[in-house]
Protein backbone atom coordinates (compact mmCIF):
# COMPACT_ATOMS: atom_id res chain seq x y z
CA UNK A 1 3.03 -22.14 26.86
CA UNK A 2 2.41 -21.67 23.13
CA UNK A 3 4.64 -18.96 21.47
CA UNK A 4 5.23 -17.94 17.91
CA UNK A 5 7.05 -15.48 16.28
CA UNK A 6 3.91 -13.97 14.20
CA UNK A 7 2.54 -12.76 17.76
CA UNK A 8 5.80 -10.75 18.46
CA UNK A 9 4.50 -9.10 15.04
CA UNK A 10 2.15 -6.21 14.07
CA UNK A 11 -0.82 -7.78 12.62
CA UNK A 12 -0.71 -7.14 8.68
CA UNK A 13 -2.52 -7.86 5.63
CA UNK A 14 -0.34 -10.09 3.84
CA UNK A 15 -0.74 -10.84 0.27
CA UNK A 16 -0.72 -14.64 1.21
CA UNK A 17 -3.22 -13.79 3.54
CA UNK A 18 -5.26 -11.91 0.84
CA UNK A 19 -4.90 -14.82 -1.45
CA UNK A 20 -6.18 -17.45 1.41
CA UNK A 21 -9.14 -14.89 1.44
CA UNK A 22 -9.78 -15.13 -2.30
CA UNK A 23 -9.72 -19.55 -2.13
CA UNK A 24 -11.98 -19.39 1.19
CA UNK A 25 -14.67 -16.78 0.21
CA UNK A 26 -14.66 -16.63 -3.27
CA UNK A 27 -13.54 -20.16 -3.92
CA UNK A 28 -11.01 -19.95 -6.61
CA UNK A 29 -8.12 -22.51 -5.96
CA UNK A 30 -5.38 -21.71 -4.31
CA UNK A 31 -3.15 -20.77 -7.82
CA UNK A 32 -5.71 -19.13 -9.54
CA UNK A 33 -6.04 -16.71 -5.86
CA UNK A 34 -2.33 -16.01 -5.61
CA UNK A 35 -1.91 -15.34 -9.34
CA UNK A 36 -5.15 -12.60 -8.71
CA UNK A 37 -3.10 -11.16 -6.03
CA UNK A 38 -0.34 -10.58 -7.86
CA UNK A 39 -1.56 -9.09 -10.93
CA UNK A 40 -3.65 -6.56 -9.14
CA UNK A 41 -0.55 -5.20 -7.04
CA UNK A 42 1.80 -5.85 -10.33
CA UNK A 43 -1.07 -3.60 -12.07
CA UNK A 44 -0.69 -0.89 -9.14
CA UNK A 45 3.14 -0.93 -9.66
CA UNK A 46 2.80 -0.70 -13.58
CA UNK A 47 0.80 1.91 -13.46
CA UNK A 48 2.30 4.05 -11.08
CA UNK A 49 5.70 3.30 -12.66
CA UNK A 50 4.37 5.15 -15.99
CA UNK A 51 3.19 7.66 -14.10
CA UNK A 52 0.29 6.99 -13.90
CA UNK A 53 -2.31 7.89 -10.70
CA UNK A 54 -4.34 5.12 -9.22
CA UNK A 55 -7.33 6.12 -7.94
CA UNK A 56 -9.25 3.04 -5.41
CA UNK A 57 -13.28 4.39 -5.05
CA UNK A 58 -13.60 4.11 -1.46
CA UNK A 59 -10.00 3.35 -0.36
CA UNK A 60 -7.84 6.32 -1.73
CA UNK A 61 -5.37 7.60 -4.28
CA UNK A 62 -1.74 6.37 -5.15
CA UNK A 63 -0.06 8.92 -6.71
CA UNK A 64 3.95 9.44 -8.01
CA UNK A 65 5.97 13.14 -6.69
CA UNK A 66 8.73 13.71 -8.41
CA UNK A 67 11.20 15.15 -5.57
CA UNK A 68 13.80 17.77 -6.06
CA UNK A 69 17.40 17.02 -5.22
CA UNK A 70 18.53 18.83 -1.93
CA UNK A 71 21.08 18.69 0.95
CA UNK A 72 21.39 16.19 3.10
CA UNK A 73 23.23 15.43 6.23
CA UNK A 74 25.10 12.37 7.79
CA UNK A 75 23.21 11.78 11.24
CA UNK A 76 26.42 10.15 12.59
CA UNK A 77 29.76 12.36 11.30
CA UNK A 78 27.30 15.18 10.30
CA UNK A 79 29.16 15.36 7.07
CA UNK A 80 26.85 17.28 4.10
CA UNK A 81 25.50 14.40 1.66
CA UNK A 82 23.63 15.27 -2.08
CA UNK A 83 20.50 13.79 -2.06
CA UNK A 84 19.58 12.96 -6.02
CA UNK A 85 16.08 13.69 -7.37
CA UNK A 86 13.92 11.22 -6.85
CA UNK A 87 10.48 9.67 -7.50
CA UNK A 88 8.19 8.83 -4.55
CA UNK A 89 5.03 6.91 -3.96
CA UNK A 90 2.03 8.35 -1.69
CA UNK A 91 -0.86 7.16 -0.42
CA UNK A 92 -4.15 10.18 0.40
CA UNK A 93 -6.62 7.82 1.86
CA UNK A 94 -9.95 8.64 1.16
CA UNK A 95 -12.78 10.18 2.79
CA UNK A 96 -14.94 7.21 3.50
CA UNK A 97 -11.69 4.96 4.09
CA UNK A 98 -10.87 7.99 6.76
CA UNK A 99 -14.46 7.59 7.94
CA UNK A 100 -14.26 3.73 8.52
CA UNK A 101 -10.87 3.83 10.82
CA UNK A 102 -12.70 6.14 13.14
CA UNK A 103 -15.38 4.22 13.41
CA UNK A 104 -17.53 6.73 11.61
CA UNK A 105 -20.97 6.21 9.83
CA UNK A 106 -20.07 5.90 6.00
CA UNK A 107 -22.18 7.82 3.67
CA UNK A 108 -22.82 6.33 0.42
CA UNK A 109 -21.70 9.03 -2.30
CA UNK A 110 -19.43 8.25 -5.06
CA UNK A 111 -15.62 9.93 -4.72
């Protein structure tokens, strides 16, 4: 019987996987793919660290909310906890990425 552990797992896009994408279809080699990789998400992060929005045409928008501090509560001695202020990343996926999960016919108009 062949088992492995990565079929216990969700499937997932890996960022090693993207990279093996990048040397098979594109044909960069394999540093010059993992350093692409990298730089795009490191670009993401940057950007959203300076508050900046990140807006992917056809994929969706990455965006930083600022939350408010607020009461929490201990789930296990039910004891009342702070919880600080707090800056958050979200993810609105767009209308054509939307579209594509269902199985929808995309249209071709910009976002």
């Amino acid at each position: 019987m062949d088992f492995s552990v990565e079929s216990l797992e969700t499937p997932a896009l890996t960022k090693a996987h993207l990279s093996d994408l990048l040397f098979e279809k594109i044909g960069l080699n394999k540093r010059e793919s993992k350093d692409m990789v990298d730089a795009f998400f490191d670009l993401i992060a940057q950007s959203l660290r300076e508050g900046q929005d990140v807006k992917i045409s056809g994929f969706g928008n990455f965006q930083i909310r600022t939350k408010s501090p607020r009461p929490g509560r201990n789930p296990r001695t039910g004891e009342l906890i702070p919880i600080e202020a707090r800056r958050v990343a979200t993810f609105h996926a767009s209308h054509k990425l939307k579209a594509v999960i269902q199985g929808d016919p995309v249209e071709d108009d910009a976002e």
